[in-house]
C-alpha atoms as a PDB file:
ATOM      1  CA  UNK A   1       0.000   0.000   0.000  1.00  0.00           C
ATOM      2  CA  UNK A   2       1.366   3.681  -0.962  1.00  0.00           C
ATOM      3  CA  UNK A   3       2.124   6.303   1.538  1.00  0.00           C
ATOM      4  CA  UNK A   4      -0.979   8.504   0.241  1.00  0.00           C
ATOM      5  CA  UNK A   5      -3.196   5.669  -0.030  1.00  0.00           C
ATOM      6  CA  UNK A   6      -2.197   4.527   3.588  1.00  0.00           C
ATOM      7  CA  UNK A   7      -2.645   7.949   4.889  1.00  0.00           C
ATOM      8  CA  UNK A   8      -6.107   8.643   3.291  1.00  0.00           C
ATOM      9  CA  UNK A   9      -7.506   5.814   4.339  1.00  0.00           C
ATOM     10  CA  UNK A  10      -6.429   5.941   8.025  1.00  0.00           C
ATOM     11  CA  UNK A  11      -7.744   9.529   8.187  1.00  0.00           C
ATOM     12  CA  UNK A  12     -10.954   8.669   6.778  1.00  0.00           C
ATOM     13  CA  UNK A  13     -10.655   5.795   9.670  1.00  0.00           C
ATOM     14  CA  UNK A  14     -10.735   8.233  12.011  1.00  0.00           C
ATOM     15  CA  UNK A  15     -13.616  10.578  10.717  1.00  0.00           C
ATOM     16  CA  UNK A  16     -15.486   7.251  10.632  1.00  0.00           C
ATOM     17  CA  UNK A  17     -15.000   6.647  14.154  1.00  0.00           C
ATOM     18  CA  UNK A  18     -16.705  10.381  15.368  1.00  0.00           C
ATOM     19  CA  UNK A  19     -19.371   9.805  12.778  1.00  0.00           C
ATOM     20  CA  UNK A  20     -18.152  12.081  10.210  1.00  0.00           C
ATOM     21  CA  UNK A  21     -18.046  11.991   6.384  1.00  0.00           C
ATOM     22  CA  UNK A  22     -15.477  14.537   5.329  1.00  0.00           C
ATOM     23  CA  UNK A  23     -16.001  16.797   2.048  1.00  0.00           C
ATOM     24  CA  UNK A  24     -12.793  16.427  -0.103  1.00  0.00           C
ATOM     25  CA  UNK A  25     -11.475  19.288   1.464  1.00  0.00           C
ATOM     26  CA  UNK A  26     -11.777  18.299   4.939  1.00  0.00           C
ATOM     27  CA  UNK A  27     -10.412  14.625   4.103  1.00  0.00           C
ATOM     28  CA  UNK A  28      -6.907  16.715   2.596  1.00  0.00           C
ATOM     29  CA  UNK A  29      -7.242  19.129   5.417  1.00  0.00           C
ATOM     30  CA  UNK A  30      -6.842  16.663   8.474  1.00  0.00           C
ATOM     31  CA  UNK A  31      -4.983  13.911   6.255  1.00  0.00           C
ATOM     32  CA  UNK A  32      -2.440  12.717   9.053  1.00  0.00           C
ATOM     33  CA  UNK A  33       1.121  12.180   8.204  1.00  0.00           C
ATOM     34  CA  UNK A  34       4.430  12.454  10.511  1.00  0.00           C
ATOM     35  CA  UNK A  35       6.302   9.565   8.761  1.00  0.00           C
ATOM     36  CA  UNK A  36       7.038  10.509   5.277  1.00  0.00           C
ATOM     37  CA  UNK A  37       6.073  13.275   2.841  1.00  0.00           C
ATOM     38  CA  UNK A  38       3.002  13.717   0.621  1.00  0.00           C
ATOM     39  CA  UNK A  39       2.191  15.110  -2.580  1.00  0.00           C
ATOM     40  CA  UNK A  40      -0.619  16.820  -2.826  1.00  0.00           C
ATOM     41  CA  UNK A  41      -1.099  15.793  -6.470  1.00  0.00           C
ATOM     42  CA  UNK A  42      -0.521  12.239  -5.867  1.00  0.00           C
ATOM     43  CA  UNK A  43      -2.803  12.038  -2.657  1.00  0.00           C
ATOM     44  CA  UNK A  44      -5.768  13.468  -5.342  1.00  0.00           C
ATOM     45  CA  UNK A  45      -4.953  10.813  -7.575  1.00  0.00           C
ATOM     46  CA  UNK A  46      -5.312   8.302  -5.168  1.00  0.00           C
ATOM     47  CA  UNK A  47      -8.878   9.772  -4.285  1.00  0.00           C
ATOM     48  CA  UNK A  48      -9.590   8.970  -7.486  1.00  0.00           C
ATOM     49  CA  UNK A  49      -8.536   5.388  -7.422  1.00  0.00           C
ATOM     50  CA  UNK A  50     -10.258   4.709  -4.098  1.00  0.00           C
ATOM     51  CA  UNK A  51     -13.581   5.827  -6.014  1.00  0.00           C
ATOM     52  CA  UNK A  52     -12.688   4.396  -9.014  1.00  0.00           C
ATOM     53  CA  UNK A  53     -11.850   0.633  -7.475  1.00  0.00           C
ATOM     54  CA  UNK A  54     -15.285   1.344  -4.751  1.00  0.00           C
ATOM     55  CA  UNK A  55     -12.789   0.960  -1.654  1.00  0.00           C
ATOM     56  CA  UNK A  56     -14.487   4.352  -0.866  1.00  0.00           C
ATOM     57  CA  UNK A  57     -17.699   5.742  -2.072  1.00  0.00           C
ATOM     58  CA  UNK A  58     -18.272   9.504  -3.141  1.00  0.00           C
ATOM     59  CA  UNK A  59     -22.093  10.728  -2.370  1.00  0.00           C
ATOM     60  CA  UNK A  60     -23.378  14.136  -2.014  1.00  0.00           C
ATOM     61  CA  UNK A  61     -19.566  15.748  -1.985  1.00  0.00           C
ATOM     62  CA  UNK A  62     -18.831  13.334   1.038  1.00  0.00           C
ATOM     63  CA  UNK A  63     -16.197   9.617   1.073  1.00  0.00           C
ATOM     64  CA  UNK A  64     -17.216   6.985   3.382  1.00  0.00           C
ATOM     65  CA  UNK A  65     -16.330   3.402   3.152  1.00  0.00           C
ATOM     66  CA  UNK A  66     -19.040   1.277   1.208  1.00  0.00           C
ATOM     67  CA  UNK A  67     -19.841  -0.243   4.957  1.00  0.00           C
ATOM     68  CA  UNK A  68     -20.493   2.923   6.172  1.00  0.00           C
ATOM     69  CA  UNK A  69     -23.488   4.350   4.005  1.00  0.00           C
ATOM     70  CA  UNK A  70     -25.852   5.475   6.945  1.00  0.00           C
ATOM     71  CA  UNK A  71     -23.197   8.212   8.053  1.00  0.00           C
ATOM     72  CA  UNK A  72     -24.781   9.797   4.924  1.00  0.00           C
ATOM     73  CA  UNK A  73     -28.355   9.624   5.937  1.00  0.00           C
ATOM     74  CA  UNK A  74     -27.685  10.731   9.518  1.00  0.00           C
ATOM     75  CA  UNK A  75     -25.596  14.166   8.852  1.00  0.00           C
ATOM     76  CA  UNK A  76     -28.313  14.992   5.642  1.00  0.00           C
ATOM     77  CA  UNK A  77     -30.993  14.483   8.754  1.00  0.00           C
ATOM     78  CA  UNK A  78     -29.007  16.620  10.750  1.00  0.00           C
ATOM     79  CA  UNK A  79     -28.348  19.114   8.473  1.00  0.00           C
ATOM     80  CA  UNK A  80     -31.706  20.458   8.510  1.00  0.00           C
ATOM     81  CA  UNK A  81     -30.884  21.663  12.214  1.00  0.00           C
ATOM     82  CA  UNK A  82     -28.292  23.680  11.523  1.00  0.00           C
ATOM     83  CA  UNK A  83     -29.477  26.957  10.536  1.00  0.00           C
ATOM     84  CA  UNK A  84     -31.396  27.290  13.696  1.00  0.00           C
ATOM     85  CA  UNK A  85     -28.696  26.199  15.886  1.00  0.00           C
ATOM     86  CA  UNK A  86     -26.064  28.956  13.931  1.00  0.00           C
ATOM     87  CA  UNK A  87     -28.372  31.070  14.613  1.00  0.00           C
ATOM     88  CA  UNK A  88     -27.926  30.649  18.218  1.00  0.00           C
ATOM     89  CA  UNK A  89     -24.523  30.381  18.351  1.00  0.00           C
ATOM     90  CA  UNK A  90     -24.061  33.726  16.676  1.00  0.00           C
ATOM     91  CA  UNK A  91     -26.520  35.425  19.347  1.00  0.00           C
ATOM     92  CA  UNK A  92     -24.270  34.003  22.079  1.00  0.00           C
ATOM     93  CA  UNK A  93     -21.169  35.041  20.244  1.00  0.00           C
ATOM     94  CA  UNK A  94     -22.183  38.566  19.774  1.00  0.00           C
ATOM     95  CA  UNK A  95     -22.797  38.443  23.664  1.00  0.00           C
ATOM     96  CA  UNK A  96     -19.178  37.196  24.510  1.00  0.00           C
ATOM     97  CA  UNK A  97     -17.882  39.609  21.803  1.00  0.00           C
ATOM     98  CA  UNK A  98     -19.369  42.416  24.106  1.00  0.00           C
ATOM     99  CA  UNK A  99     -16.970  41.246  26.958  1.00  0.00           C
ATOM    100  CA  UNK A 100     -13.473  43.386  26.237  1.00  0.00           C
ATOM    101  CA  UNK A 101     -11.318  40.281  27.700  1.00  0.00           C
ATOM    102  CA  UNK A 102     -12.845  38.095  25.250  1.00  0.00           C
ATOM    103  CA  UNK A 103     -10.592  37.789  22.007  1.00  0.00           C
ATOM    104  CA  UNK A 104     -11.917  34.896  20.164  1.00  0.00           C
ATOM    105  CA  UNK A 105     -14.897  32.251  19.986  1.00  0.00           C
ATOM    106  CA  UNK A 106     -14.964  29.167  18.267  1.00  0.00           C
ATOM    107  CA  UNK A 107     -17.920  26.490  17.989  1.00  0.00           C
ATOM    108  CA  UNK A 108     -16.672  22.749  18.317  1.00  0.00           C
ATOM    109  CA  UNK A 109     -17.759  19.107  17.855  1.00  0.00           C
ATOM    110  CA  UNK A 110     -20.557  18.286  15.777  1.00  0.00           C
ATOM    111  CA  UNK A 111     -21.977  21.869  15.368  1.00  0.00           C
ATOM    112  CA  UNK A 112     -19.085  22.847  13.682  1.00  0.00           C
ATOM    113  CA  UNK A 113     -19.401  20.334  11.274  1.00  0.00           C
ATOM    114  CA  UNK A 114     -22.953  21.233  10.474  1.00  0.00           C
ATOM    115  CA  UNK A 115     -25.012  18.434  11.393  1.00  0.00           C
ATOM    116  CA  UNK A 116     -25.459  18.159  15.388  1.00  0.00           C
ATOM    117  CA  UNK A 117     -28.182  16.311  16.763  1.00  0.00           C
ATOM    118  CA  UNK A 118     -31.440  18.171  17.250  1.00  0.00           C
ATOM    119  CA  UNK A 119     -30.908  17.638  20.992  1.00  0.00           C
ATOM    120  CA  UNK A 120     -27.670  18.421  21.142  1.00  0.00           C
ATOM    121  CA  UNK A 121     -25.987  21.053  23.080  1.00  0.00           C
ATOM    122  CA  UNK A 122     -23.560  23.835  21.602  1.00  0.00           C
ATOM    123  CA  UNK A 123     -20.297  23.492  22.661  1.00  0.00           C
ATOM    124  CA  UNK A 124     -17.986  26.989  22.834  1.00  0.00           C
ATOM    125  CA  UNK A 125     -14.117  27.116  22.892  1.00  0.00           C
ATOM    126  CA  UNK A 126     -13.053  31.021  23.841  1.00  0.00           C
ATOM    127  CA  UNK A 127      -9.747  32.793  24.954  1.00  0.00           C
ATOM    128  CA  UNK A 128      -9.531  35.056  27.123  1.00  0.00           C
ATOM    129  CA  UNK A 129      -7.168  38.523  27.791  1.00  0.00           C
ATOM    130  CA  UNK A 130      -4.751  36.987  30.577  1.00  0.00           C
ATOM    131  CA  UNK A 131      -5.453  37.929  34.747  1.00  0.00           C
ATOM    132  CA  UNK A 132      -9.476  37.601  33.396  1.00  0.00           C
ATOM    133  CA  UNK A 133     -10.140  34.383  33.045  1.00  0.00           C
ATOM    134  CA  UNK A 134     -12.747  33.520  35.534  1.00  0.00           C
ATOM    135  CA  UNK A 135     -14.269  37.127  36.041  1.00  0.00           C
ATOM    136  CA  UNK A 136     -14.873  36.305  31.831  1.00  0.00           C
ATOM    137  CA  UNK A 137     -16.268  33.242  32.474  1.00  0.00           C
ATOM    138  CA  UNK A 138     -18.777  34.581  35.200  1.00  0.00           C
ATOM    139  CA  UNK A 139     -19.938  36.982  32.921  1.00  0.00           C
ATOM    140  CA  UNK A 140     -20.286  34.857  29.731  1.00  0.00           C
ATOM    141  CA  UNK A 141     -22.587  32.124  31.553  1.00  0.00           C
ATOM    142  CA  UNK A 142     -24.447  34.696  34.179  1.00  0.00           C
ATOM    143  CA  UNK A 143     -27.390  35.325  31.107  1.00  0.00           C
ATOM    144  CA  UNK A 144     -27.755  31.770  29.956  1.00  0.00           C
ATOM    145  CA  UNK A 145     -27.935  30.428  33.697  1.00  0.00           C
ATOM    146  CA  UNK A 146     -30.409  33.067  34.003  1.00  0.00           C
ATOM    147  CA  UNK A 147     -32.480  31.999  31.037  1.00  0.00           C
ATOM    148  CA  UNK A 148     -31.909  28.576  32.462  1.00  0.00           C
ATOM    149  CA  UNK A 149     -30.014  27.810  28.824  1.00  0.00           C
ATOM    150  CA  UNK A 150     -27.455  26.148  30.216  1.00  0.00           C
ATOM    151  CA  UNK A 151     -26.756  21.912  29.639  1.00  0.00           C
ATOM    152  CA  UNK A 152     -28.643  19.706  32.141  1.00  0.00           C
ATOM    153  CA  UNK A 153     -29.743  16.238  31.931  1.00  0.00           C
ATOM    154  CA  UNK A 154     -33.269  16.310  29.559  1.00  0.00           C
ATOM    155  CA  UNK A 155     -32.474  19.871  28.225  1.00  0.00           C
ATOM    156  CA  UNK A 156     -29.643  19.973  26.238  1.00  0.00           C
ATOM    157  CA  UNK A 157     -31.351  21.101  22.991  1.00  0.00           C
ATOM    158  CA  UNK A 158     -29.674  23.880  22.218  1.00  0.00           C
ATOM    159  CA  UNK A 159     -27.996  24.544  25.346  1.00  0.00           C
ATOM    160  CA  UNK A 160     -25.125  26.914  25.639  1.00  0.00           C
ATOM    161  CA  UNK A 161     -22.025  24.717  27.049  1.00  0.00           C
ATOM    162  CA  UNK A 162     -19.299  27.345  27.772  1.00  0.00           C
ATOM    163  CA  UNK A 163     -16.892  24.849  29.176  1.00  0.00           C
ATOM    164  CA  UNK A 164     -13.384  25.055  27.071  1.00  0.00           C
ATOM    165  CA  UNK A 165     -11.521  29.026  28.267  1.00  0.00           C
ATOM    166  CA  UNK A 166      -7.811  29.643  27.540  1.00  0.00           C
ATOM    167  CA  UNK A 167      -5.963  32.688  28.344  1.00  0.00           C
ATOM    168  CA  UNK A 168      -3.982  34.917  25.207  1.00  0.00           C
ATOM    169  CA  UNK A 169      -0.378  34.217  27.214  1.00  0.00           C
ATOM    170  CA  UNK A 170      -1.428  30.045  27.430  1.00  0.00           C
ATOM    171  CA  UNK A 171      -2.072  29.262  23.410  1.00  0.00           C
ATOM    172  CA  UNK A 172       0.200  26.087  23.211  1.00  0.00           C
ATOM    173  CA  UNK A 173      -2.524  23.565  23.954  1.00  0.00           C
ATOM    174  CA  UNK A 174       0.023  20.573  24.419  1.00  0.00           C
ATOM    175  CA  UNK A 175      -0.507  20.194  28.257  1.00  0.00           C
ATOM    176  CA  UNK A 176      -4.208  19.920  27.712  1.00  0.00           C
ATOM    177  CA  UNK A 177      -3.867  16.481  26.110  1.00  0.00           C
ATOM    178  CA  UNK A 178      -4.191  13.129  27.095  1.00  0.00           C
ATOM    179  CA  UNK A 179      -1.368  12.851  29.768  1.00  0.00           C
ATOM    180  CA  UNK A 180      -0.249   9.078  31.417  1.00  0.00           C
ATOM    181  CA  UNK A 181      -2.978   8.732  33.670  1.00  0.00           C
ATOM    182  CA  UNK A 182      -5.608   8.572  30.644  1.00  0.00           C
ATOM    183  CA  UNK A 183      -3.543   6.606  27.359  1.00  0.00           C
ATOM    184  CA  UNK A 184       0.245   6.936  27.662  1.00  0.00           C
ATOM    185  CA  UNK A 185       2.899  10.043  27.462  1.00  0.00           C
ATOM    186  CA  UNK A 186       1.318  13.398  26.531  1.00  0.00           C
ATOM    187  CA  UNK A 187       1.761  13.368  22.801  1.00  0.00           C
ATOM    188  CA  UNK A 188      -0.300  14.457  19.464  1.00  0.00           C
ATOM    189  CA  UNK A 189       0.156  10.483  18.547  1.00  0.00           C
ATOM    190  CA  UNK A 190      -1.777   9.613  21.627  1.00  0.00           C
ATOM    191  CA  UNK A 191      -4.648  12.178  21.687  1.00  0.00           C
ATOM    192  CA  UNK A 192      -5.943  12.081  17.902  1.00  0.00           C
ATOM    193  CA  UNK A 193      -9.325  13.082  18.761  1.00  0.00           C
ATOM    194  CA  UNK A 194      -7.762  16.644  20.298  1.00  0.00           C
ATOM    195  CA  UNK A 195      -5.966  16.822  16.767  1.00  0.00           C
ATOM    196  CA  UNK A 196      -8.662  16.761  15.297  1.00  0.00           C
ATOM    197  CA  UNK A 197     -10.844  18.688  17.466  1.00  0.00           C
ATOM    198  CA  UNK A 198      -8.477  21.740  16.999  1.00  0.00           C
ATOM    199  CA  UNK A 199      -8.129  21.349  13.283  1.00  0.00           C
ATOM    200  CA  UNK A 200     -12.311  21.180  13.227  1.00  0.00           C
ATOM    201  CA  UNK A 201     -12.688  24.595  15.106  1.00  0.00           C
ATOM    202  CA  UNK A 202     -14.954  26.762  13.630  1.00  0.00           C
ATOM    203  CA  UNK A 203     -14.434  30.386  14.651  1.00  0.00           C
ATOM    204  CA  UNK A 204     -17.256  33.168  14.691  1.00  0.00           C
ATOM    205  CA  UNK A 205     -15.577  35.654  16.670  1.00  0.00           C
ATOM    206  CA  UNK A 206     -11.585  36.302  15.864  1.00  0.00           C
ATOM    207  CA  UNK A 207      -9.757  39.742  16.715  1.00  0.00           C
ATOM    208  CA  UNK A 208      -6.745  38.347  14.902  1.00  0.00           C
ATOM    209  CA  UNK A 209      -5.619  35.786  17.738  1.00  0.00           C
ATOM    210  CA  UNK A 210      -6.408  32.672  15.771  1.00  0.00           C
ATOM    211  CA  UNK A 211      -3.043  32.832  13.957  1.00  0.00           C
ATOM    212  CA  UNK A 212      -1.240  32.848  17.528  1.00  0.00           C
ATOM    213  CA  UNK A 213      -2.987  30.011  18.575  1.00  0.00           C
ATOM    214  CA  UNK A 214      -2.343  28.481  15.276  1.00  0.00           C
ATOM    215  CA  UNK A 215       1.492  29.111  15.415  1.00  0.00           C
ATOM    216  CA  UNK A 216       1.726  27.956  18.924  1.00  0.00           C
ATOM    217  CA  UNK A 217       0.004  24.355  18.199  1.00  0.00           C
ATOM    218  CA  UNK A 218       2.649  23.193  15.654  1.00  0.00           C
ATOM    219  CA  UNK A 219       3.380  19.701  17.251  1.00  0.00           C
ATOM    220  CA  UNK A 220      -0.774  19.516  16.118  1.00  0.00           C
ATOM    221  CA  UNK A 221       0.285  20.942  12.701  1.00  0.00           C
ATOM    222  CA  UNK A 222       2.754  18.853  11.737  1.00  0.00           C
ATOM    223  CA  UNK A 223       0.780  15.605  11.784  1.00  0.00           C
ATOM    224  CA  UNK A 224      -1.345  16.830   9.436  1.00  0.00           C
ATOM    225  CA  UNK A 225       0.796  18.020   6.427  1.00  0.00           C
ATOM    226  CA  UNK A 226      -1.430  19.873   4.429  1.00  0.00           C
ATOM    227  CA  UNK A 227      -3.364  21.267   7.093  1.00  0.00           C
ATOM    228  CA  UNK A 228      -4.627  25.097   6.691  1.00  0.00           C
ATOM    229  CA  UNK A 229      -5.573  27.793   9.369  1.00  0.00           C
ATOM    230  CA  UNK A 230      -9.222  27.861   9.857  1.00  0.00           C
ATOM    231  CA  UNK A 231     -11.421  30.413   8.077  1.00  0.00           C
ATOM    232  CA  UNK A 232     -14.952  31.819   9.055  1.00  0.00           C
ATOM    233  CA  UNK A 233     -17.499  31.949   6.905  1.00  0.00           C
ATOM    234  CA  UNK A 234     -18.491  35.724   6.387  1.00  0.00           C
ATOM    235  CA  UNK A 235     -22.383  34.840   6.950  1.00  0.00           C
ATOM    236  CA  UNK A 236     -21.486  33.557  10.722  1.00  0.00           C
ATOM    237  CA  UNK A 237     -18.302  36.096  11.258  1.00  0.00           C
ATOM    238  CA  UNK A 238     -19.367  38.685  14.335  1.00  0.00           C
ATOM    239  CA  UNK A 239     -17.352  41.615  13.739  1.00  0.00           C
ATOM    240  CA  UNK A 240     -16.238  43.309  17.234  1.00  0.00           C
ATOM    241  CA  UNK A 241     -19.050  45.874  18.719  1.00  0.00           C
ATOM    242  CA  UNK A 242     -18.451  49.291  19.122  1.00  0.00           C
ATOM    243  CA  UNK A 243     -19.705  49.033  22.491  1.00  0.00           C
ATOM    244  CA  UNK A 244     -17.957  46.986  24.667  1.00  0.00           C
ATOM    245  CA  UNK A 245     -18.119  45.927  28.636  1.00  0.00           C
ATOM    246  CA  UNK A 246     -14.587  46.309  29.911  1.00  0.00           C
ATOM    247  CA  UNK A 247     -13.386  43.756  32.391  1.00  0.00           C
ATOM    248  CA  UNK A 248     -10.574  44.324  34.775  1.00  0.00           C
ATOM    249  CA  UNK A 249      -8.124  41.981  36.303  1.00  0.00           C
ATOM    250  CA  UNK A 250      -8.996  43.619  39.940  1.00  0.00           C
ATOM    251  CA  UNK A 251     -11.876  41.374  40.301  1.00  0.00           C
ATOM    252  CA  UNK A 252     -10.137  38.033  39.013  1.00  0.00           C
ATOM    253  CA  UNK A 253      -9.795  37.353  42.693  1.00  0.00           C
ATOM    254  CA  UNK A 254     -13.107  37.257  44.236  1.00  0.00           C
ATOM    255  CA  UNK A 255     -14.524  35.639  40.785  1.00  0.00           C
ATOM    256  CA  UNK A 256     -12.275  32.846  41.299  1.00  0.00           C
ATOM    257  CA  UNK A 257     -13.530  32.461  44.877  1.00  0.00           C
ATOM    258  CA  UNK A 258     -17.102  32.614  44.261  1.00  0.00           C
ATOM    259  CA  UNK A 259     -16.656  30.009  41.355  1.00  0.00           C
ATOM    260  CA  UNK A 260     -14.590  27.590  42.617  1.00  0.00           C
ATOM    261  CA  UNK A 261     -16.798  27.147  45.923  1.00  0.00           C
ATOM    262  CA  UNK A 262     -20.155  26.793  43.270  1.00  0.00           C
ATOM    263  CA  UNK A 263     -18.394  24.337  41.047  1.00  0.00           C
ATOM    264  CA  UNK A 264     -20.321  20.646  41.093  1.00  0.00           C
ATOM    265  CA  UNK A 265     -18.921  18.141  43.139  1.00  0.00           C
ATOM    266  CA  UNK A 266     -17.961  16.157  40.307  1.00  0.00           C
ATOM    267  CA  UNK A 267     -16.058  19.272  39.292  1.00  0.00           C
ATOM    268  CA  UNK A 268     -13.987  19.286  42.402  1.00  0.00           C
ATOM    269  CA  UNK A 269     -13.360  15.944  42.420  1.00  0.00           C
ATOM    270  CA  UNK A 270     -12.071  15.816  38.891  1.00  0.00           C
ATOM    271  CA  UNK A 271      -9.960  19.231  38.929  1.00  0.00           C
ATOM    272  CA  UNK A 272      -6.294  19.076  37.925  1.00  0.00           C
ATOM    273  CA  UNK A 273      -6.204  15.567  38.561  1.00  0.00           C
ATOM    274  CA  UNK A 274      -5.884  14.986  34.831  1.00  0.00           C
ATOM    275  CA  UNK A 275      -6.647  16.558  31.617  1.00  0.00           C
ATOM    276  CA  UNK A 276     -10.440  16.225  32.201  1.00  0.00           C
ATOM    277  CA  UNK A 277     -10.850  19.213  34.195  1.00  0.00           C
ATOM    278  CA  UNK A 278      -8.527  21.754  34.295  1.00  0.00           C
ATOM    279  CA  UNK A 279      -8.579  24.712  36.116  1.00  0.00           C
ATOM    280  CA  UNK A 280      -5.453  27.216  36.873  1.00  0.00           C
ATOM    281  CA  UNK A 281      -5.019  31.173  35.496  1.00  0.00           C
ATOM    282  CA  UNK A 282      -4.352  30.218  31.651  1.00  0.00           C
ATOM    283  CA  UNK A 283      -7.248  26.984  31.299  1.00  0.00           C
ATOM    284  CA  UNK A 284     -10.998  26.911  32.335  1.00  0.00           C
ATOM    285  CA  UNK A 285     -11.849  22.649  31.236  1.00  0.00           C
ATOM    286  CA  UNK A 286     -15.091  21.428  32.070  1.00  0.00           C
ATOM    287  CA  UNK A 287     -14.768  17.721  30.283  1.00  0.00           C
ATOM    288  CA  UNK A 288     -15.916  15.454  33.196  1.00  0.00           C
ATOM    289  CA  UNK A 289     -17.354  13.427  30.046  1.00  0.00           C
ATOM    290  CA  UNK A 290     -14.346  13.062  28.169  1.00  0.00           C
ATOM    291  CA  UNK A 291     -14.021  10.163  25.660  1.00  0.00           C
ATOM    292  CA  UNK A 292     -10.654  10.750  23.973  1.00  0.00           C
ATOM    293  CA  UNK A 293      -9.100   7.663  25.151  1.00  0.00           C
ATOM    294  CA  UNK A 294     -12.079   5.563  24.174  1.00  0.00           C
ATOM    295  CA  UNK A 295     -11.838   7.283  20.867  1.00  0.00           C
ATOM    296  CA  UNK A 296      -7.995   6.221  20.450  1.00  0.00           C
ATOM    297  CA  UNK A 297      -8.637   2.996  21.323  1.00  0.00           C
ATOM    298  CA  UNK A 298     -11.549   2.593  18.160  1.00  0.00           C
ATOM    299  CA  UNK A 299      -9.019   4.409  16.708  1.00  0.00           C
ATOM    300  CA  UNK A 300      -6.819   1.579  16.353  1.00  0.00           C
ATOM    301  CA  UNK A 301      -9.208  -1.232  16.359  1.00  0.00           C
ATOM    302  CA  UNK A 302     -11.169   0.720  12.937  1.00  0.00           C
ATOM    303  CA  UNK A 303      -7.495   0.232  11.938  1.00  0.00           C
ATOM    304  CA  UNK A 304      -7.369  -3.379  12.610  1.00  0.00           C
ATOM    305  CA  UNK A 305     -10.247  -4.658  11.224  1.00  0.00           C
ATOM    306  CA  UNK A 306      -8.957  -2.467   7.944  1.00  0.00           C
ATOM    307  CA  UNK A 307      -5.760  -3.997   7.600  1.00  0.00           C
ATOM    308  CA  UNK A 308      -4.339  -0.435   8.550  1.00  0.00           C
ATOM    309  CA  UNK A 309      -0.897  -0.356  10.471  1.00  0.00           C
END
């Protein structure tokens, strides 16, 4: 098997395994090589071949394998939900965008693909102006816990999760992965999903800070050779208010106080322990449900049962 071949199909392995059917674009995008170099000529032929011989089947601008059909039929159902729910995520950025220590606001997971679950949540990664991370974070929830918007068990239609912060002066994103207590050294090879989370971000709200964080996440870059910065769509872009709420460092203090006393239990029990829940001056991590292991380990057995090394 060739070196594009191998790396195509072990990328669209993984986009398999999160229930995703990348566009051409989005298979070349996150296509994962460390070992040996591509060309971007040859890895297009080889799409072609893969359709061609029926080893992967092109529908509706998407590649799946041929046992994989009904990833089709789910994201064209979900499709049909996403308008409303970009909707939402735009009012809720144009909130945070009103906060002068917020700098930039991504959506993640399955909204940013475009085809979330009716029920599902909306799930936020934001950074913050450093010394205001937690007096940001108070202020970002306070009007969705008021409008009871935030995720609980039986409402998380549309919910606002606001659970991923990182500070402007803590962009390198390489602590945050999978350390030894969860799959083995700390490493881009170990935490796929997190590679691909990042490369999957879809920002609405950027005041020029995405190519920081871009920069300072090459170790992520690097695995994925032809791998591009991310670009918002100019329907969904918020541009930066006029108007703006400033927010000083002076009451980082008390906001961390008041927080860390209200967090859940499960909160407390989980913080810093691992990379689940983090929570120190640069990272605000609220994954107590975090499945990136288990996604490494279907990771490798999608592999297997492939014939994939």
């Amino acid at each position: 098997m060739n070196n594009s071949r191998s790396a195509l199909l072990k990328t669209l392995a993984f986009h398999t395994i999160w229930n995703h059917a990348p566009t051409q674009a989005e298979w070349i995008n996150t296509l994962e090589s460390r070992d040996f170099d591509l060309d971007k000529e040859e890895v297009l032929c080889e799409i072609k071949n893969l359709t061609d011989s029926g080893d992967v089947v092109l529908r509706y601008g998407r590649f799946v394998f041929p046992d994989k059909m009904e990833l089709l039929d789910e994201q064209r159902n979900n499709e049909i939900w996403n308008s409303r729910k970009m909707r939402t995520a735009r009012i809720v950025t144009k909130w945070l965008s009103h906060l002068s220590s917020v700098r930039f606001v991504a959506l993640c997971n399955t909204t940013a693909h475009g085809h979330a679950r009716n029920n599902a949540d909306l799930d936020f990664f934001i950074i913050t102006r450093a010394g205001r991370i937690m007096t940001t974070r108070a202020l970002a929830v306070l009007p969705f816990k008021l409008m009871r918007k935030r995720p609980t068990s039986g409402h998380e239609q549309d919910a606002i999760c606001l659970s991923y912060f990182i500070t402007d002066d803590g962009l390198d994103l390489s602590s945050h992965m999978l350390d030894s207590s969860d799959a083995g050294p700390r490493t881009p090879d170990r935490d796929i999903y997190f590679r691909y989370w990042f490369l999957s971000l879809l920002p609405l709200y950027d005041d020029g800070i995405s190519t920081e964080l871009w920069n300072s996440n090459r170790q992520i870059i690097e695995c994925h050779p032809f791998s591009r910065p991310w670009i918002s769509p100019p329907d969904l872009r918020v541009k930066q208010p006029k108007l703006r709420i400033p927010i000083s460092s002076k009451f980082e203090s008390p906001a961390k106080n008041l927080q860390t006393r209200a967090f859940p239990l499960q909160i407390r029990d989980l913080m810093n322990k691992d990379t689940r829940v983090m929570v120190t001056d640069k990272v605000l991590k609220f994954h107590v449900q975090d499945g990136r292991a288990q996604y490494l380990n279907e990771y490798r057995s999608e592999c297997r049962s492939r014939g994939l090394t």
